[in-house]
PDB file of N, CA and C in Angstrom:
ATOM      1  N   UNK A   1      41.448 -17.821 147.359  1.00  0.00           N
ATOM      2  CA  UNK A   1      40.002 -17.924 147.351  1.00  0.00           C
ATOM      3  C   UNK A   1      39.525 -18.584 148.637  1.00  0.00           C
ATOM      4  N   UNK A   2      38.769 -17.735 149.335  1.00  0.00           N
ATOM      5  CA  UNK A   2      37.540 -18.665 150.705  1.00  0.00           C
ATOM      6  C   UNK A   2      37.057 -20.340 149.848  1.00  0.00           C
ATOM      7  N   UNK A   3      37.018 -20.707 150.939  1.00  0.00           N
ATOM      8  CA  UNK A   3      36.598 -22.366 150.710  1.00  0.00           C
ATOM      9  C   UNK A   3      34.659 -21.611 150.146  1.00  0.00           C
ATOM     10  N   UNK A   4      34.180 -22.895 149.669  1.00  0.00           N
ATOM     11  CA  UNK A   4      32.673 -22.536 149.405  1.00  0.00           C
ATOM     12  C   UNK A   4      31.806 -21.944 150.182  1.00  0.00           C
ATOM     13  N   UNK A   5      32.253 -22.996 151.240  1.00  0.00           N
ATOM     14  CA  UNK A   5      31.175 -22.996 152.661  1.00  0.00           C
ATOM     15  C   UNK A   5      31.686 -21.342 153.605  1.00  0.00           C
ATOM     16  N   UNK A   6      32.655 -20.901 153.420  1.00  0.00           N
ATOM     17  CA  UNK A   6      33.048 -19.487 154.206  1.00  0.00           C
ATOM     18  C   UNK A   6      32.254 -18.649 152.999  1.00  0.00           C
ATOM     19  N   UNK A   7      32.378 -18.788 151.389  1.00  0.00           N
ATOM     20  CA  UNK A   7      31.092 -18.052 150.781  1.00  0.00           C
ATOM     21  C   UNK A   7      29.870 -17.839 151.033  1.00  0.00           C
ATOM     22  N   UNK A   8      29.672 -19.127 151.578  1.00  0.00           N
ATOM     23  CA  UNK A   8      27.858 -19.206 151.068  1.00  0.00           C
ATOM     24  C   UNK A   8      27.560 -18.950 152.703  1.00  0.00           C
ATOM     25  N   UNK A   9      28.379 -18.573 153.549  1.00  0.00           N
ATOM     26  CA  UNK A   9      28.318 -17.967 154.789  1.00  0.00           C
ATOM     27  C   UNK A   9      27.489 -16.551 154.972  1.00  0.00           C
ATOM     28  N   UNK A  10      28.952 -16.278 154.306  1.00  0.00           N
ATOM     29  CA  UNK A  10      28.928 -14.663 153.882  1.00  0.00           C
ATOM     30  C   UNK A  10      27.378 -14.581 153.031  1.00  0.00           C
ATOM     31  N   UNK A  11      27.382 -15.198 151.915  1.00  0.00           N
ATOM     32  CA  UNK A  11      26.051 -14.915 151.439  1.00  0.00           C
ATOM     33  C   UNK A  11      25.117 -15.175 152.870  1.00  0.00           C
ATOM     34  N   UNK A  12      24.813 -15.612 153.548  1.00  0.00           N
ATOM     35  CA  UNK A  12      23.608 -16.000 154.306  1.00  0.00           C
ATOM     36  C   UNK A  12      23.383 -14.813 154.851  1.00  0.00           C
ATOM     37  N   UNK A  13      24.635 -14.281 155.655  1.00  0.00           N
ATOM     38  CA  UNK A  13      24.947 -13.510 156.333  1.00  0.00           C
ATOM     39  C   UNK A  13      24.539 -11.628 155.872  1.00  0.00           C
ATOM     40  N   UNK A  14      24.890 -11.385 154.628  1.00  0.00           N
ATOM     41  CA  UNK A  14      24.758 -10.793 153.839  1.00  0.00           C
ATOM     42  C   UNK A  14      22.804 -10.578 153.345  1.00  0.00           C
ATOM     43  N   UNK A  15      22.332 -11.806 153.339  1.00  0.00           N
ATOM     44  CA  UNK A  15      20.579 -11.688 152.810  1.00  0.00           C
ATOM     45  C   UNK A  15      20.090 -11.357 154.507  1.00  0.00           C
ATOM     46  N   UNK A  16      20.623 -11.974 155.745  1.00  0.00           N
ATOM     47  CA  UNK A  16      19.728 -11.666 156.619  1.00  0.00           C
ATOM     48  C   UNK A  16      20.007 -10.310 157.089  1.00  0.00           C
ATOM     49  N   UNK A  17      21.336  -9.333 156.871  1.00  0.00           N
ATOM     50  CA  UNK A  17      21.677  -8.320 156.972  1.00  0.00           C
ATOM     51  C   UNK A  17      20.316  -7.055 156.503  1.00  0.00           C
ATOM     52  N   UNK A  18      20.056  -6.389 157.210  1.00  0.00           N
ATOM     53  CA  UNK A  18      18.918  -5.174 156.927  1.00  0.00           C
ATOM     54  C   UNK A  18      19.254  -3.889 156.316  1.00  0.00           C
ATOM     55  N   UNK A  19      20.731  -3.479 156.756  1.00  0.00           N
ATOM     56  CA  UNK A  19      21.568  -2.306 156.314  1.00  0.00           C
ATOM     57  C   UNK A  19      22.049  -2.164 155.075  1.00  0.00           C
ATOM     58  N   UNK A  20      21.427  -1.593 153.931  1.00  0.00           N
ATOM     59  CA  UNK A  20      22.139  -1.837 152.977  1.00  0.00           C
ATOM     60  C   UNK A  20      23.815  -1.487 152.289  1.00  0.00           C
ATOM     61  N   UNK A  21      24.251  -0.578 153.328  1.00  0.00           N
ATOM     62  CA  UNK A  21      25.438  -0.191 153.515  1.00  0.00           C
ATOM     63  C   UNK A  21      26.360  -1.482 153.438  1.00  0.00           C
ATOM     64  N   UNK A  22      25.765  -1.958 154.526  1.00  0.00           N
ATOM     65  CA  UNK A  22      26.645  -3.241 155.373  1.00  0.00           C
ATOM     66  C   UNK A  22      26.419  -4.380 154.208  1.00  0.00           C
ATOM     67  N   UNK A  23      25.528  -4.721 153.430  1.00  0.00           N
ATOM     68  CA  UNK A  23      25.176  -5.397 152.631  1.00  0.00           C
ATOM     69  C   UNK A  23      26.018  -5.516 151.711  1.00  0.00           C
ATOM     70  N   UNK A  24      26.540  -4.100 150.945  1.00  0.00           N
ATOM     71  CA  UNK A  24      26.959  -3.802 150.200  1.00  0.00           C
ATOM     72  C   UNK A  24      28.620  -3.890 150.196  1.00  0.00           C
ATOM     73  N   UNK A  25      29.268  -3.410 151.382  1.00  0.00           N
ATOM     74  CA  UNK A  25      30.006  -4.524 152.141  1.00  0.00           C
ATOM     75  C   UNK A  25      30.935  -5.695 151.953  1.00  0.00           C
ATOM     76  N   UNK A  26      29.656  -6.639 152.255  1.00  0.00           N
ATOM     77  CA  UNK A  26      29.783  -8.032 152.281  1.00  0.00           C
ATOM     78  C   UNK A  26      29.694  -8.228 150.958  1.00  0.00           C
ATOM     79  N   UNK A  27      29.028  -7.923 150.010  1.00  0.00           N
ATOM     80  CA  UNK A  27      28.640  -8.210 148.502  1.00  0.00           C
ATOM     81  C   UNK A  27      30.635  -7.806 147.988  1.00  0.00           C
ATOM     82  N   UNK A  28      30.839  -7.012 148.243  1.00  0.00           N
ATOM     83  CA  UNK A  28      32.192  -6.453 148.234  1.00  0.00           C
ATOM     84  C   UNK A  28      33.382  -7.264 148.497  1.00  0.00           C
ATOM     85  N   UNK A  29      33.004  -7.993 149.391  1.00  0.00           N
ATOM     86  CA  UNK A  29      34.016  -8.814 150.441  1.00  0.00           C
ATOM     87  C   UNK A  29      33.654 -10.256 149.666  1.00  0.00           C
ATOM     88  N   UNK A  30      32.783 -10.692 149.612  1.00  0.00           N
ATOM     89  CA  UNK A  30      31.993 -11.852 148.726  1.00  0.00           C
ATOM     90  C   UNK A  30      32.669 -12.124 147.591  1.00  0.00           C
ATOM     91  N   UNK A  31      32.810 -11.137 146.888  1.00  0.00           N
ATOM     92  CA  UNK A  31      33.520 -10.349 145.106  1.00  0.00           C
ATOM     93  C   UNK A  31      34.953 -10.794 145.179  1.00  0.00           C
ATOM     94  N   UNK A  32      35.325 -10.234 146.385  1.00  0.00           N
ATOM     95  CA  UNK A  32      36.666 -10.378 146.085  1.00  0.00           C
ATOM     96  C   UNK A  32      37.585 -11.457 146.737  1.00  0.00           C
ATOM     97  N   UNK A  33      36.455 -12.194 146.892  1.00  0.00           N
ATOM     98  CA  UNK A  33      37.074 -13.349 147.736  1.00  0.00           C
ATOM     99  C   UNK A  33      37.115 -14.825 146.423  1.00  0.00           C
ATOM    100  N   UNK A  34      36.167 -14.543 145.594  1.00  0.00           N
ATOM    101  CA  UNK A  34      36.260 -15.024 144.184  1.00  0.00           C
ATOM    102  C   UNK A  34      37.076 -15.188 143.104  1.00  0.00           C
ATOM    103  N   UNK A  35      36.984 -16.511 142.438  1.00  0.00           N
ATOM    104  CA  UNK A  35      38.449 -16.206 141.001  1.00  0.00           C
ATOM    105  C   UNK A  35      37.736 -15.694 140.036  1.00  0.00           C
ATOM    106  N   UNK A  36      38.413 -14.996 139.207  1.00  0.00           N
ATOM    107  CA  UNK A  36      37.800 -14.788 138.305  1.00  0.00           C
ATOM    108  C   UNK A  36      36.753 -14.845 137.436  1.00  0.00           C
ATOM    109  N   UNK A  37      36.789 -15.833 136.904  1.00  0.00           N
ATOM    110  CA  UNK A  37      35.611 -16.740 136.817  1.00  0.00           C
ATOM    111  C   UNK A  37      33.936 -16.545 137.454  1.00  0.00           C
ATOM    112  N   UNK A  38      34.046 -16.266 138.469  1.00  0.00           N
ATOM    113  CA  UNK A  38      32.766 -16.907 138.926  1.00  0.00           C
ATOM    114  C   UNK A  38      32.356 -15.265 139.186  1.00  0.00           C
ATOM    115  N   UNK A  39      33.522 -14.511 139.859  1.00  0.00           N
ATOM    116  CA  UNK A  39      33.206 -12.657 139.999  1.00  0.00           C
ATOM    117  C   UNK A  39      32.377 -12.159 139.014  1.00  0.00           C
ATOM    118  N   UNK A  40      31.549 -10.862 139.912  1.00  0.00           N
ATOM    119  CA  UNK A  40      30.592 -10.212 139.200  1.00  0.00           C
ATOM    120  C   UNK A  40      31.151  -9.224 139.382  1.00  0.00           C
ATOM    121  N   UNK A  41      30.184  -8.053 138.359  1.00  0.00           N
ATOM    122  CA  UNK A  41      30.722  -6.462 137.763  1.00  0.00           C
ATOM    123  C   UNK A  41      29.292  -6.145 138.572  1.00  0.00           C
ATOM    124  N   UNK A  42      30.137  -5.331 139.784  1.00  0.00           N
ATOM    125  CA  UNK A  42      29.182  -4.547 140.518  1.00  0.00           C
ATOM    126  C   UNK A  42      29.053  -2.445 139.694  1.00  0.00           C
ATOM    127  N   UNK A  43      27.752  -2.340 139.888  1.00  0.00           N
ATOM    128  CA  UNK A  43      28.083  -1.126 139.597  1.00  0.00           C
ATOM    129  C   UNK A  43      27.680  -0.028 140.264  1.00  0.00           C
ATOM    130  N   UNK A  44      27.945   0.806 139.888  1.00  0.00           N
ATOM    131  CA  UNK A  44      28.302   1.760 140.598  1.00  0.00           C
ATOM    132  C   UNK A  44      27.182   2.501 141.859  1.00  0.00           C
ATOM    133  N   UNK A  45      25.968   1.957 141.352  1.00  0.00           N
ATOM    134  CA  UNK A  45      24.745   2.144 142.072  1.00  0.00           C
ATOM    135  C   UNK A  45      24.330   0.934 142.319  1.00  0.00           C
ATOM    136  N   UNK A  46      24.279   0.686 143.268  1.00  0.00           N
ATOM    137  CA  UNK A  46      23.578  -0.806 144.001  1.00  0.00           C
ATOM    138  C   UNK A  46      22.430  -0.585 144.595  1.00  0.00           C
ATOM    139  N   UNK A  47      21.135  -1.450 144.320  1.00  0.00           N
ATOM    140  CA  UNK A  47      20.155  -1.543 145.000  1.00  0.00           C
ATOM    141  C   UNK A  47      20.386  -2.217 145.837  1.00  0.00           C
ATOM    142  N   UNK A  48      19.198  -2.465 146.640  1.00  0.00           N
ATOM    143  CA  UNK A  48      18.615  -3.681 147.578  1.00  0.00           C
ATOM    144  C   UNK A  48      18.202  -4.935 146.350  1.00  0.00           C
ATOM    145  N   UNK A  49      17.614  -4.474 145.542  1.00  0.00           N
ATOM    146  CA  UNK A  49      17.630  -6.059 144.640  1.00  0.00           C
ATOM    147  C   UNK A  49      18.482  -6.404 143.785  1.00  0.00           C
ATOM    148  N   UNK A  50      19.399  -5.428 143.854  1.00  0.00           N
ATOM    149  CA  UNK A  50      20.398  -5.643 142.771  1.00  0.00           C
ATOM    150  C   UNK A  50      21.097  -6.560 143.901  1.00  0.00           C
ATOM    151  N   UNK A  51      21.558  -6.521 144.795  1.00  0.00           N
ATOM    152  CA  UNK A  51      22.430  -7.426 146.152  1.00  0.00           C
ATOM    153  C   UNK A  51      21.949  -8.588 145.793  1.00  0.00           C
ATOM    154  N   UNK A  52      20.701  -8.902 146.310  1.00  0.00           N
ATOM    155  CA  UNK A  52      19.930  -9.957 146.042  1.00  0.00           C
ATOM    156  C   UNK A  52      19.874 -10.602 145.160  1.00  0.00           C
ATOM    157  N   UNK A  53      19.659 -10.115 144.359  1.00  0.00           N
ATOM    158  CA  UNK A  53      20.156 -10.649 142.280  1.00  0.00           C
ATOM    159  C   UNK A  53      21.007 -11.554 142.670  1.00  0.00           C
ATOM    160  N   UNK A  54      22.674 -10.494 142.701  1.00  0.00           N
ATOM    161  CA  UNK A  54      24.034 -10.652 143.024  1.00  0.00           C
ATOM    162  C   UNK A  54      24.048 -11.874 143.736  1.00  0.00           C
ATOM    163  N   UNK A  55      23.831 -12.279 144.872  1.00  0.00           N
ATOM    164  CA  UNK A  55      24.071 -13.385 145.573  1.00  0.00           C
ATOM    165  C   UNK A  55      23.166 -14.645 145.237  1.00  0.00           C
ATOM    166  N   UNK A  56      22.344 -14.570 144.097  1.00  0.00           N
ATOM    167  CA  UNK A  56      21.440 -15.568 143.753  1.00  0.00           C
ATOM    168  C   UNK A  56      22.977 -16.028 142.742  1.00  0.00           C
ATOM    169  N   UNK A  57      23.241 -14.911 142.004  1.00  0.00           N
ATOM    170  CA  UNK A  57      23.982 -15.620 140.885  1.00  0.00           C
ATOM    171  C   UNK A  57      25.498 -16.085 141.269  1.00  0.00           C
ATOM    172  N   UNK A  58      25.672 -15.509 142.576  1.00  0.00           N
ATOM    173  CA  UNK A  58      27.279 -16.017 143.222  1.00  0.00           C
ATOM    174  C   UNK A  58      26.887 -17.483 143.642  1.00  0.00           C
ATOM    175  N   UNK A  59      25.532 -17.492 144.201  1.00  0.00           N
ATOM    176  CA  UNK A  59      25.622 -18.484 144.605  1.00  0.00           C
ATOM    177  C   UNK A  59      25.445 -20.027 143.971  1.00  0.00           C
ATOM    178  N   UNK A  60      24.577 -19.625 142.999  1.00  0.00           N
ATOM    179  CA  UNK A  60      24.562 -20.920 141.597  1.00  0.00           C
ATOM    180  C   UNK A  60      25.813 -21.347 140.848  1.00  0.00           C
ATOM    181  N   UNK A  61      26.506 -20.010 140.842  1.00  0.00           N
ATOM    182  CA  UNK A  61      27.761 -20.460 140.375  1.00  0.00           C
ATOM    183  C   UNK A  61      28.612 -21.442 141.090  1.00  0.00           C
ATOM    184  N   UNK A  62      28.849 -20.703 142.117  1.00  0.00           N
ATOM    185  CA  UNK A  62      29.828 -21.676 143.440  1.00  0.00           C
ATOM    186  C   UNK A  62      28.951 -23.630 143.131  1.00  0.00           C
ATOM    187  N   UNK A  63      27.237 -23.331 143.144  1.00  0.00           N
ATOM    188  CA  UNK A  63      26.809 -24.637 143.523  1.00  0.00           C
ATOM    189  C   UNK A  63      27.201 -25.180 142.111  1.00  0.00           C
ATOM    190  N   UNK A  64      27.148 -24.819 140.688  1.00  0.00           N
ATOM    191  CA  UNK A  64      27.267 -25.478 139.927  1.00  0.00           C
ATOM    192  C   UNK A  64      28.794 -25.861 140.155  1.00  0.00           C
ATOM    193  N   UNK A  65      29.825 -25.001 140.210  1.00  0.00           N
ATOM    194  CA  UNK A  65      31.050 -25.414 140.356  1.00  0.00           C
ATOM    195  C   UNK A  65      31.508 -26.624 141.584  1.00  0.00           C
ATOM    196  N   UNK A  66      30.421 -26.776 142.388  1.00  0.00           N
ATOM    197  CA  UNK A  66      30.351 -27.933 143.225  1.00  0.00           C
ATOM    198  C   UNK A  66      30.154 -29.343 142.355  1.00  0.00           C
ATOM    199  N   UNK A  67      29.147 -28.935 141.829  1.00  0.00           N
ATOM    200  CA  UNK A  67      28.757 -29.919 141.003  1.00  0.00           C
ATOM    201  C   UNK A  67      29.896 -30.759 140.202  1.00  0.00           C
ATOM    202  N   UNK A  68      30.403 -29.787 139.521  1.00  0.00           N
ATOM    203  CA  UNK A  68      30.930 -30.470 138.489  1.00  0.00           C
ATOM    204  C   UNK A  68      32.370 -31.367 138.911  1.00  0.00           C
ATOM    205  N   UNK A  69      32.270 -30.860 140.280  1.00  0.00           N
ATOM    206  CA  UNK A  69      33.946 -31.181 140.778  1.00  0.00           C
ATOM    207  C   UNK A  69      33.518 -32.564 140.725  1.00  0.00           C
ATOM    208  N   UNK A  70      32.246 -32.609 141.850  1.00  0.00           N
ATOM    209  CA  UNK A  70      31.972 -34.110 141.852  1.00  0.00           C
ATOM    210  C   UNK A  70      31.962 -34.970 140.640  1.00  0.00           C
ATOM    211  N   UNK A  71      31.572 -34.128 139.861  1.00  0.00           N
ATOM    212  CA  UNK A  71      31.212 -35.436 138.398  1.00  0.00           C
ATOM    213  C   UNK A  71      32.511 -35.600 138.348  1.00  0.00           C
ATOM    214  N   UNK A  72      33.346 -34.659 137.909  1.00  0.00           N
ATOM    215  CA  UNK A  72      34.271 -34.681 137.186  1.00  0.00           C
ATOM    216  C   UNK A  72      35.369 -35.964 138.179  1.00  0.00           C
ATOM    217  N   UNK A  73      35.473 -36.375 139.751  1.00  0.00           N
ATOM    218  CA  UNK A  73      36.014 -36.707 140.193  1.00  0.00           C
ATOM    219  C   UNK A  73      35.521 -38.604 139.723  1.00  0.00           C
ATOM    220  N   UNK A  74      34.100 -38.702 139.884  1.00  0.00           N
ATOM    221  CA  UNK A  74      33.396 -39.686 139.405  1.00  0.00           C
ATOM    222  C   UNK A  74      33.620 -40.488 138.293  1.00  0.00           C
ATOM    223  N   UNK A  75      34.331 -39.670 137.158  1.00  0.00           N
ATOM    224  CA  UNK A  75      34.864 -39.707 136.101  1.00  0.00           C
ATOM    225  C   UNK A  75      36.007 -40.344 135.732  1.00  0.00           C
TER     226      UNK A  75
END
């Protein structure tokens, strides 16, 4: 698995991207750079807001999973 920060790269990288080809891509590359867990079920037709969706919810995940490391280390 990419460290967080090489994710939430790719995500940045990925929303300022215009091509939805290339988008689609990175959403791809994003996916599979993920454990289980946190991976989404892309399908077979991708929008432009479906991407967008997609990287809202990759990315809450990753931040909640930030989160909890900290508590949990706090602990």
């Amino acid at each position: 698995m990419a460290s967080h920060n090489n994710v939430l790269e790719l995500i940045q990288q990925c929303r300022t991207e215009t091509n939805l080809d290339i988008q689609i891509n990175i959403l791809y590359r994003i996916n599979e750079t993920l454990p289980d867990s946190v991976r989404i079920k892309v399908p077979s037709l991708v929008t432009n807001d479906y991407v967008s969706r997609a990287l809202d919810i990759i990315e809450d995940k990753l931040l909640d999973d930030e989160r909890n490391a900290r508590i949990s280390t706090l602990s």
